[in-house]
C-alpha atoms as a PDB file:
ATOM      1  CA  UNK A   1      82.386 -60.369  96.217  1.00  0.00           C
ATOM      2  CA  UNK A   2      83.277 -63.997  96.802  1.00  0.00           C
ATOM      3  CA  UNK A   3      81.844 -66.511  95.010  1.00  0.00           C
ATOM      4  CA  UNK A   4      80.402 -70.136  96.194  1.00  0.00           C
ATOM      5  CA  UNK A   5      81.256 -72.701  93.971  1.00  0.00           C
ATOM      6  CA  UNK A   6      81.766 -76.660  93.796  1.00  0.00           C
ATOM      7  CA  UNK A   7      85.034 -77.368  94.455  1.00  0.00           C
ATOM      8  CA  UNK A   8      87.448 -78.729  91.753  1.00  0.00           C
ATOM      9  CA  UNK A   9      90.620 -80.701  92.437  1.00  0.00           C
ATOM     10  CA  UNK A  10      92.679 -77.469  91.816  1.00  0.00           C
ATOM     11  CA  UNK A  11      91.099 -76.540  95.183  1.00  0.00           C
ATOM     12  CA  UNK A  12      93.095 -79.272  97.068  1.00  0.00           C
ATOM     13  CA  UNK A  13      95.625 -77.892  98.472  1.00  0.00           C
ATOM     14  CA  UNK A  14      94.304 -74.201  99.376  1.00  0.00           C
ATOM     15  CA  UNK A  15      91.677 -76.536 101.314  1.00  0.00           C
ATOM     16  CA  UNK A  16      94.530 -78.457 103.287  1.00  0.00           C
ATOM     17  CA  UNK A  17      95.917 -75.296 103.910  1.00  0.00           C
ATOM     18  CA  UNK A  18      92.919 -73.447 105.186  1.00  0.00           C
ATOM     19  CA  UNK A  19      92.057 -76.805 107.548  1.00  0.00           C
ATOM     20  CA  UNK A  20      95.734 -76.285 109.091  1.00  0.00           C
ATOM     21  CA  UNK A  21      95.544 -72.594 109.669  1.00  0.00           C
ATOM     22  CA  UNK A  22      91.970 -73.212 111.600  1.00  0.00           C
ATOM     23  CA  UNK A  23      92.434 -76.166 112.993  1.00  0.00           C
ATOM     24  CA  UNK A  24      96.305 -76.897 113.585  1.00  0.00           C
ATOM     25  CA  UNK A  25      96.680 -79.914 115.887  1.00  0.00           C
ATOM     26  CA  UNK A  26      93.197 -81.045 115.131  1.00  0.00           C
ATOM     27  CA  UNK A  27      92.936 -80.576 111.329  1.00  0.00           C
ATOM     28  CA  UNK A  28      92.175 -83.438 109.030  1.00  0.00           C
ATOM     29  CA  UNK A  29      95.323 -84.601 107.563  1.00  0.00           C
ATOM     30  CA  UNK A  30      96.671 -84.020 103.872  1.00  0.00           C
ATOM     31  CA  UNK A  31      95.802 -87.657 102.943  1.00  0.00           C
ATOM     32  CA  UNK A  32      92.006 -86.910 104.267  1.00  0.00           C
ATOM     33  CA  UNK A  33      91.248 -84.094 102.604  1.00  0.00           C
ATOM     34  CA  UNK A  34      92.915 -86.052  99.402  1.00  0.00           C
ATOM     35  CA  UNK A  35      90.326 -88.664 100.245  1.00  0.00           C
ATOM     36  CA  UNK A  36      87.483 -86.236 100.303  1.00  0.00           C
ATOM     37  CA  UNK A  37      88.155 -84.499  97.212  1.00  0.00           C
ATOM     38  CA  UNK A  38      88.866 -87.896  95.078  1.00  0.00           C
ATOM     39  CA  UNK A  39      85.151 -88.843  96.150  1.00  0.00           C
ATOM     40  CA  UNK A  40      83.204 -85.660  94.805  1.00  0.00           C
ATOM     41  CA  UNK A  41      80.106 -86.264  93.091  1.00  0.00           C
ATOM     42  CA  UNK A  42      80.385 -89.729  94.676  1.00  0.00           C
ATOM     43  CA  UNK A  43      79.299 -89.565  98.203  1.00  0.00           C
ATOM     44  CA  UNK A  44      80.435 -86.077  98.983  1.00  0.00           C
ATOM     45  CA  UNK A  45      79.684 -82.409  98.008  1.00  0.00           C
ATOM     46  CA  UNK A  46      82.332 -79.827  98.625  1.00  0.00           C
ATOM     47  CA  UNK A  47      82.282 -75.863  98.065  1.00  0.00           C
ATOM     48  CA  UNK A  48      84.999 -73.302  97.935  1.00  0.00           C
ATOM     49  CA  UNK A  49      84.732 -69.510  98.884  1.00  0.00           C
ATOM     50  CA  UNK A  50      86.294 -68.102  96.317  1.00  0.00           C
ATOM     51  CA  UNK A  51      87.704 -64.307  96.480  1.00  0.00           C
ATOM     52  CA  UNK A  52      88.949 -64.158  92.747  1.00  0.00           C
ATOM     53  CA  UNK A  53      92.456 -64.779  93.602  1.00  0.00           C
ATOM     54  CA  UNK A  54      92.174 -67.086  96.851  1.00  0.00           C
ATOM     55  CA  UNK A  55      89.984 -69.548  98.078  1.00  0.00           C
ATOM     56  CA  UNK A  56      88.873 -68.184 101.420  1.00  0.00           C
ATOM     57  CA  UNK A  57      86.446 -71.287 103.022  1.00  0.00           C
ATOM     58  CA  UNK A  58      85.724 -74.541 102.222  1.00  0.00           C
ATOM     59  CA  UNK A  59      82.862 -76.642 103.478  1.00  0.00           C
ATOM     60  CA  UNK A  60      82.096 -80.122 103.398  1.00  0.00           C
ATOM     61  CA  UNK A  61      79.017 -82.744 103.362  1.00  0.00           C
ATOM     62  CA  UNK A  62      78.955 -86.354 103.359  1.00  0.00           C
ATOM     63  CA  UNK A  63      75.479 -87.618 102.096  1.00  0.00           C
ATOM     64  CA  UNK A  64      73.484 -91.398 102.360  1.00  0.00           C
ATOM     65  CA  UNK A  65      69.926 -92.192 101.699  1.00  0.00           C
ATOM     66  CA  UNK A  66      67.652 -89.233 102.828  1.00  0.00           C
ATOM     67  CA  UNK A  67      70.183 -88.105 105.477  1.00  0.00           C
ATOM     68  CA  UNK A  68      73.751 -85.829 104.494  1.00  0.00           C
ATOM     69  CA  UNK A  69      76.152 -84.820 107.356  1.00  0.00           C
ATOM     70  CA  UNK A  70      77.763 -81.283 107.092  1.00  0.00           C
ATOM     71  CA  UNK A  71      81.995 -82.678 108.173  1.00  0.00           C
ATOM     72  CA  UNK A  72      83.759 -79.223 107.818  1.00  0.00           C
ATOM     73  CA  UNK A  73      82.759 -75.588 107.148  1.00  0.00           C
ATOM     74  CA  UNK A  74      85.846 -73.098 107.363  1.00  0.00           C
ATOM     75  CA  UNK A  75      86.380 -69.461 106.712  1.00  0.00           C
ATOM     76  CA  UNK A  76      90.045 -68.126 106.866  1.00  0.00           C
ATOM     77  CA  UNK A  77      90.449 -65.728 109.819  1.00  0.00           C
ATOM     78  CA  UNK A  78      90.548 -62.705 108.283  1.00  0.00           C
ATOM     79  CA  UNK A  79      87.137 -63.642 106.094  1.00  0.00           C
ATOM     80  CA  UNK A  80      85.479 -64.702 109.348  1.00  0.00           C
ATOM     81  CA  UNK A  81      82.348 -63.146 110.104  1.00  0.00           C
ATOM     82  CA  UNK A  82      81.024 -62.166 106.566  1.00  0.00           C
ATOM     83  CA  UNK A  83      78.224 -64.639 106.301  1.00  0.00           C
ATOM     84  CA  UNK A  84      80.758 -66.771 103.666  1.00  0.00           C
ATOM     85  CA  UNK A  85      79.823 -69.774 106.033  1.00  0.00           C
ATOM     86  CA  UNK A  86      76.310 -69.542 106.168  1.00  0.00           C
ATOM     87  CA  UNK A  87      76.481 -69.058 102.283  1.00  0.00           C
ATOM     88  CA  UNK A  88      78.968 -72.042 102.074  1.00  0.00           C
ATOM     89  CA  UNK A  89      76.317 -73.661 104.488  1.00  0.00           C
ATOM     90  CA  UNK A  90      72.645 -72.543 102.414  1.00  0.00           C
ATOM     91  CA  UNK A  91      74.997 -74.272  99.029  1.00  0.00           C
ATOM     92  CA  UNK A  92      75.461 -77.705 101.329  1.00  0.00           C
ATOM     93  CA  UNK A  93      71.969 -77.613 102.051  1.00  0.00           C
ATOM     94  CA  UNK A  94      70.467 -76.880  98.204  1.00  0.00           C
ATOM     95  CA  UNK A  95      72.877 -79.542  97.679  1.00  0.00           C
ATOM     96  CA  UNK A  96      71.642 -81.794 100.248  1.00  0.00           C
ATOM     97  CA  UNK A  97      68.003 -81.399  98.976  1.00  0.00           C
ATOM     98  CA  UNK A  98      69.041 -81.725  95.198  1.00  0.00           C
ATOM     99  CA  UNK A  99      69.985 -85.276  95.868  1.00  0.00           C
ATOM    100  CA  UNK A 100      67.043 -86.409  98.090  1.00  0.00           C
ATOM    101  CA  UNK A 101      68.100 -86.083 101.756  1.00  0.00           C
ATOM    102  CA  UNK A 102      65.289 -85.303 104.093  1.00  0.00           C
ATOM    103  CA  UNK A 103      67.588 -83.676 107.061  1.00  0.00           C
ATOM    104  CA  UNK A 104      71.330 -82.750 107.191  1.00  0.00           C
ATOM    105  CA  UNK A 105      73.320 -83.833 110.683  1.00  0.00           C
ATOM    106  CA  UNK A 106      76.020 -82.550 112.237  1.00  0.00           C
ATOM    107  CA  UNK A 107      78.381 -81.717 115.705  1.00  0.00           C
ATOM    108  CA  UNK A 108      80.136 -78.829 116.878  1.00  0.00           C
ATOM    109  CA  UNK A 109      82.079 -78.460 120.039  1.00  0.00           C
ATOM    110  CA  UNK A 110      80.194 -77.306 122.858  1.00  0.00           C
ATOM    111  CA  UNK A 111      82.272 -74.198 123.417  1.00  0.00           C
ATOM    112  CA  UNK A 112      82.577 -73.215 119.727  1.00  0.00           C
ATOM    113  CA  UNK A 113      79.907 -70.483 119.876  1.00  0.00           C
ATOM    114  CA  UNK A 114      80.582 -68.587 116.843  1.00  0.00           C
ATOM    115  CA  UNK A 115      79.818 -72.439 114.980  1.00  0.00           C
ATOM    116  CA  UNK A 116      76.597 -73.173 117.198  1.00  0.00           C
ATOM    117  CA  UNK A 117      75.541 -69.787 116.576  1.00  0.00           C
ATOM    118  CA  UNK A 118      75.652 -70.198 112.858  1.00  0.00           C
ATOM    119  CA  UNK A 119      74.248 -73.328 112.411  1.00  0.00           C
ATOM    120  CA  UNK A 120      71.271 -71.995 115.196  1.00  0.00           C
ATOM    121  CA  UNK A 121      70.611 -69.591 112.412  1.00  0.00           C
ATOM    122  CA  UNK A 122      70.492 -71.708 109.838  1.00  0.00           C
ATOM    123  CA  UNK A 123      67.522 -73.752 111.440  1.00  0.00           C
ATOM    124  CA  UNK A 124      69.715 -76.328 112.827  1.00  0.00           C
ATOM    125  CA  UNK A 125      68.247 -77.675 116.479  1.00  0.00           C
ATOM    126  CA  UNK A 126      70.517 -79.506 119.289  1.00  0.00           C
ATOM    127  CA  UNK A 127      68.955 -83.083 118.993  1.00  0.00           C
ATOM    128  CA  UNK A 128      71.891 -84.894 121.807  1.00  0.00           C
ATOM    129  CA  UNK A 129      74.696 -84.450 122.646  1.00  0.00           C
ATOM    130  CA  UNK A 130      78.013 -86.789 123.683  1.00  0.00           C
ATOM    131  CA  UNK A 131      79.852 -86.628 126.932  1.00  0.00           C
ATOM    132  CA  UNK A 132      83.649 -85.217 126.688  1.00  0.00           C
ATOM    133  CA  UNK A 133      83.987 -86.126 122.778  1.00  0.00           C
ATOM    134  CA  UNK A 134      86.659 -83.550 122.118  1.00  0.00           C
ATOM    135  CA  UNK A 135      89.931 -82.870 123.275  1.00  0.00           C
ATOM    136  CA  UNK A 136      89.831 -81.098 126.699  1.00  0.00           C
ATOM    137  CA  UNK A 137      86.730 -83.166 127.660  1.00  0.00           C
ATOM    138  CA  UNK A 138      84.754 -80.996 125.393  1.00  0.00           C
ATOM    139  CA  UNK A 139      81.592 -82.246 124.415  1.00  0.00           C
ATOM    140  CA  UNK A 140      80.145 -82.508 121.004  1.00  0.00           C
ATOM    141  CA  UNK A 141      76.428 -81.574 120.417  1.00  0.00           C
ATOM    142  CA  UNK A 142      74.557 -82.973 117.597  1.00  0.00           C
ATOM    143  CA  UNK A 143      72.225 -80.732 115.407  1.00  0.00           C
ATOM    144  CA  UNK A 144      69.830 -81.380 112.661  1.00  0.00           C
ATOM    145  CA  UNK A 145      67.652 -79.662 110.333  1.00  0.00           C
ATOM    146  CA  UNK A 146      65.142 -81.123 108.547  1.00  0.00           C
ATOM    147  CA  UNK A 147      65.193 -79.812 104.773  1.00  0.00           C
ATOM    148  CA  UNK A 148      61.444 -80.198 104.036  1.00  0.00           C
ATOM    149  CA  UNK A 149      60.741 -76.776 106.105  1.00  0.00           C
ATOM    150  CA  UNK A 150      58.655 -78.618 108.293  1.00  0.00           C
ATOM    151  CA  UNK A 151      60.265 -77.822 112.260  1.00  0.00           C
ATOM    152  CA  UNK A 152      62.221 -80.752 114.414  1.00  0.00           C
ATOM    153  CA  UNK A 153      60.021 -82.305 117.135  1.00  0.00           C
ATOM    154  CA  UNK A 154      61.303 -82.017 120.339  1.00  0.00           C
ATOM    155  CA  UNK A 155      62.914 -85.411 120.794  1.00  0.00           C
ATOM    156  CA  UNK A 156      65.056 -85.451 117.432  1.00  0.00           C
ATOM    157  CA  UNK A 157      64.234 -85.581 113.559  1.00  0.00           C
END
């Protein structure tokens, strides 16, 4: 079974590859993810899916005051679809509570259904959205979930 764990800075570079494979042109560059891992425990919380030999997914969550913003969750193709995200997810959000946020944020593309459709069912609500954010003229929609159990009003958090 694979395992969710904090990421260590071993975990660099399996991360930098995974972001390329999923993301190619659009991936976060070497020196970024190097950024994000040299800020752990800091500012940031990251988690590896880890297979035993591999890591498989990585996700990522910036955190402030009572709000935390989920940057990155990504599964490696062939792990896709396994509920590894959504478990990589549930450990941002424990995380996210641990240290006193009230809500976690994030976007997603418009037409990345498979993302929307996990973060739906993880209690996350479409709060706004902004015009032609992506490449393409995609837009980006903004979720939140609030991580007191209490539901989202209808006009935001």
């Amino acid at each position: 079974m694979t395992a969710i764990r904090f990421a260590r800075a071993a975990d660099l570079d399996a991360a930098v590859a995974l972001e390329a494979a999923v993301f190619g042109e659009s991936a976060w560059s070497p020196r970024s993810m190097e950024q994000e891992f040299r800020v752990i425990d800091r500012c940031r919380c990251i988690v590896v899916a880890d297979n035993g030999p591999n890591v498989v997914g990585y996700a990522a969550l910036r955190y402030s005051g009572d709000s935390a913003d989920v940057q990155r969750v990504v599964v490696a193709q062939a792990w896709q679809r396994q509920g590894i995200g959504g478990r990589m997810l549930a450990a941002l959000a424990e995380h996210a509570r641990a240290s006193y946020c009230a809500q976690l944020l994030l976007e997603v593309a418009a037409d990345n259904l498979p993302a929307r459709g996990l973060y739906t069912a993880h209690g996350f609500m479409e709060i706004s959205r902004r015009s032609r954010y992506y490449a393409q003229d995609v837009d980006a929609i903004v979720m939140a979930r609030r991580l007191d159990a209490q539901p989202l009003s209808e006009t935001g958090v």
